[in-house]
Protein backbone atom coordinates (compact mmCIF):
# COMPACT_ATOMS: atom_id res chain seq x y z
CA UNK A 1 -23.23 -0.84 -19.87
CA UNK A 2 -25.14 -1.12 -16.33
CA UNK A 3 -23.90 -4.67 -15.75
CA UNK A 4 -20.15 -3.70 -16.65
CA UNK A 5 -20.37 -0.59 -14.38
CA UNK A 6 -21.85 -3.02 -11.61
CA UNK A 7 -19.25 -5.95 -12.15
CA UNK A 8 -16.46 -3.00 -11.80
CA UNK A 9 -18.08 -1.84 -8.52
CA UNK A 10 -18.16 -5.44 -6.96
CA UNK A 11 -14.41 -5.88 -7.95
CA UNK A 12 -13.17 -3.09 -6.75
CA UNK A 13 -15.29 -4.15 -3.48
CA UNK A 14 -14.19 -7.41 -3.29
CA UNK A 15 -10.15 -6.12 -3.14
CA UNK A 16 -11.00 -4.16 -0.97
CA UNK A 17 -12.51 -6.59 1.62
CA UNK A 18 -9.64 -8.96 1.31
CA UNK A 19 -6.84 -6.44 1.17
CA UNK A 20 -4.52 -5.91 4.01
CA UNK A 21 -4.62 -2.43 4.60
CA UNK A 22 -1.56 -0.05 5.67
CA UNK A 23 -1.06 3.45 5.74
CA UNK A 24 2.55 5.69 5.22
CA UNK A 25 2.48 9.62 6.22
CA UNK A 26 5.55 11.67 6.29
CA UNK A 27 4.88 12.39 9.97
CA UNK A 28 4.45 8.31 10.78
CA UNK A 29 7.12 6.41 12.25
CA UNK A 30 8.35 3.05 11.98
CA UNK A 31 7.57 2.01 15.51
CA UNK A 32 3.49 2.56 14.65
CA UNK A 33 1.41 -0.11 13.60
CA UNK A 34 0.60 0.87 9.90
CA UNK A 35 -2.92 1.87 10.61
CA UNK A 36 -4.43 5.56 9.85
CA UNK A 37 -4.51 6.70 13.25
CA UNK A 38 -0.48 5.43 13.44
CA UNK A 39 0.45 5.40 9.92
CA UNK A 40 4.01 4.17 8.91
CA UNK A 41 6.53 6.41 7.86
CA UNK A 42 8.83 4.76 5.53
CA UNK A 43 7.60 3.45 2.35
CA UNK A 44 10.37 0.70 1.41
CA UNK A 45 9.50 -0.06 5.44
CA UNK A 46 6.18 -0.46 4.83
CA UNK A 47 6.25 -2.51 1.73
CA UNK A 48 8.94 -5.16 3.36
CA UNK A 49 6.35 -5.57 6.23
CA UNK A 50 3.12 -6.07 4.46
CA UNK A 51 5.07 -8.32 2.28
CA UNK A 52 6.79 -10.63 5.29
CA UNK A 53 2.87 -10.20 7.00
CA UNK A 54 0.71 -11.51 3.82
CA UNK A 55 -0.77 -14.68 3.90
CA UNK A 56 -0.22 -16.91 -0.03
CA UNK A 57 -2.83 -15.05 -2.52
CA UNK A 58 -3.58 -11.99 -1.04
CA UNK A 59 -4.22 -8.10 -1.74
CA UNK A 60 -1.93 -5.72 0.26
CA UNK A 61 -3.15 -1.99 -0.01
CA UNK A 62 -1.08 0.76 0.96
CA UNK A 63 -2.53 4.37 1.35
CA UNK A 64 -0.02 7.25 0.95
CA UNK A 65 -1.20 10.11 3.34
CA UNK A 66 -0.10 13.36 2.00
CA UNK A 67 2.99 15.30 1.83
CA UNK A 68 6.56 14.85 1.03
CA UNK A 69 7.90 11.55 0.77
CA UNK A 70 12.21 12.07 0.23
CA UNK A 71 14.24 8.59 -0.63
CA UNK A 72 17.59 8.83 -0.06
CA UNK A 73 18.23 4.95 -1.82
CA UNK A 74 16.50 3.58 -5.05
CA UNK A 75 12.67 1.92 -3.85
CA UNK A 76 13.23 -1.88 -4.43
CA UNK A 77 10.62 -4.34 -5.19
CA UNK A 78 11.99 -8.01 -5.15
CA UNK A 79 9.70 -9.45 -7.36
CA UNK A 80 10.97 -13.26 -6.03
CA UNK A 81 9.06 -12.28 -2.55
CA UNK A 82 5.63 -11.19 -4.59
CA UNK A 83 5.73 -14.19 -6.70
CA UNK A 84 6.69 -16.97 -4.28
CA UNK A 85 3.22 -16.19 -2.48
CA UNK A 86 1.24 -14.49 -5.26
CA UNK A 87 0.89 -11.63 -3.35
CA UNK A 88 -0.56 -8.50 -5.18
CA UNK A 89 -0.29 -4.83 -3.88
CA UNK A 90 -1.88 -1.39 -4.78
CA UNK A 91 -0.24 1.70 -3.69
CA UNK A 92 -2.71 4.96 -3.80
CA UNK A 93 -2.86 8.03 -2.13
CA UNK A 94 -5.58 8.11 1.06
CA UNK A 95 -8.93 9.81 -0.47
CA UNK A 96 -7.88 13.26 -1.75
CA UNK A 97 -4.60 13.89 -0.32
CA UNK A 98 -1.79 14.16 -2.51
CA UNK A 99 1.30 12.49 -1.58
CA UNK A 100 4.76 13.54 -3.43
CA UNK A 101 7.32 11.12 -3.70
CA UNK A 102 10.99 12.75 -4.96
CA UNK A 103 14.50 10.86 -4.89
CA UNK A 104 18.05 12.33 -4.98
């Protein structure tokens, strides 16, 4: 059991190293660089720009700070763009903050 729990810690670890990290918050904006000091605000935004930014073969993470996220339109993920460069991306909310995403 110790060396499963150990092999789980170093994955996790190791995605994180190698992950491009971006950050959405309902009070971001689209002109900010995607960092958590000048988080995005849009998520379909932010996807479509850590997607055109990834190298072939790598991790994209993207935090959701909290609050309200509204989408007007459907969220699209062309799976064509993941696939062509094996990209793979986690979406999560930032540490305990609880991000609510709600469509019309």
């Amino acid at each position: 059991m110790k060396i499963v729990n150990i092999a789980i810690v170093f994955l996790i670890h190791a995605f994180s190293i190698n992950a491009q990290e971006y950050f959405v918050s309902p009070l971001g904006s689209n002109n900010n660089k995607g960092t958590i000091d000048a988080p995005f605000k849009d998520l379909q935004y932010t996807m479509e720009r850590a997607i055109k930014s990834a190298n072939d073969n790598s991790s994209i993470q993207i935090y959701l700070r909290g609050g309200s996220y509204f989408l007007d339109s459907s969220f699209i993920i062309k799976s064509d763009e993941i696939s062509n460069k094996n990209i793979r991306i986690n979406f999560s909310a930032w540490k305990a903050e609880k991000p609510i995403i709600s469509g019309g």
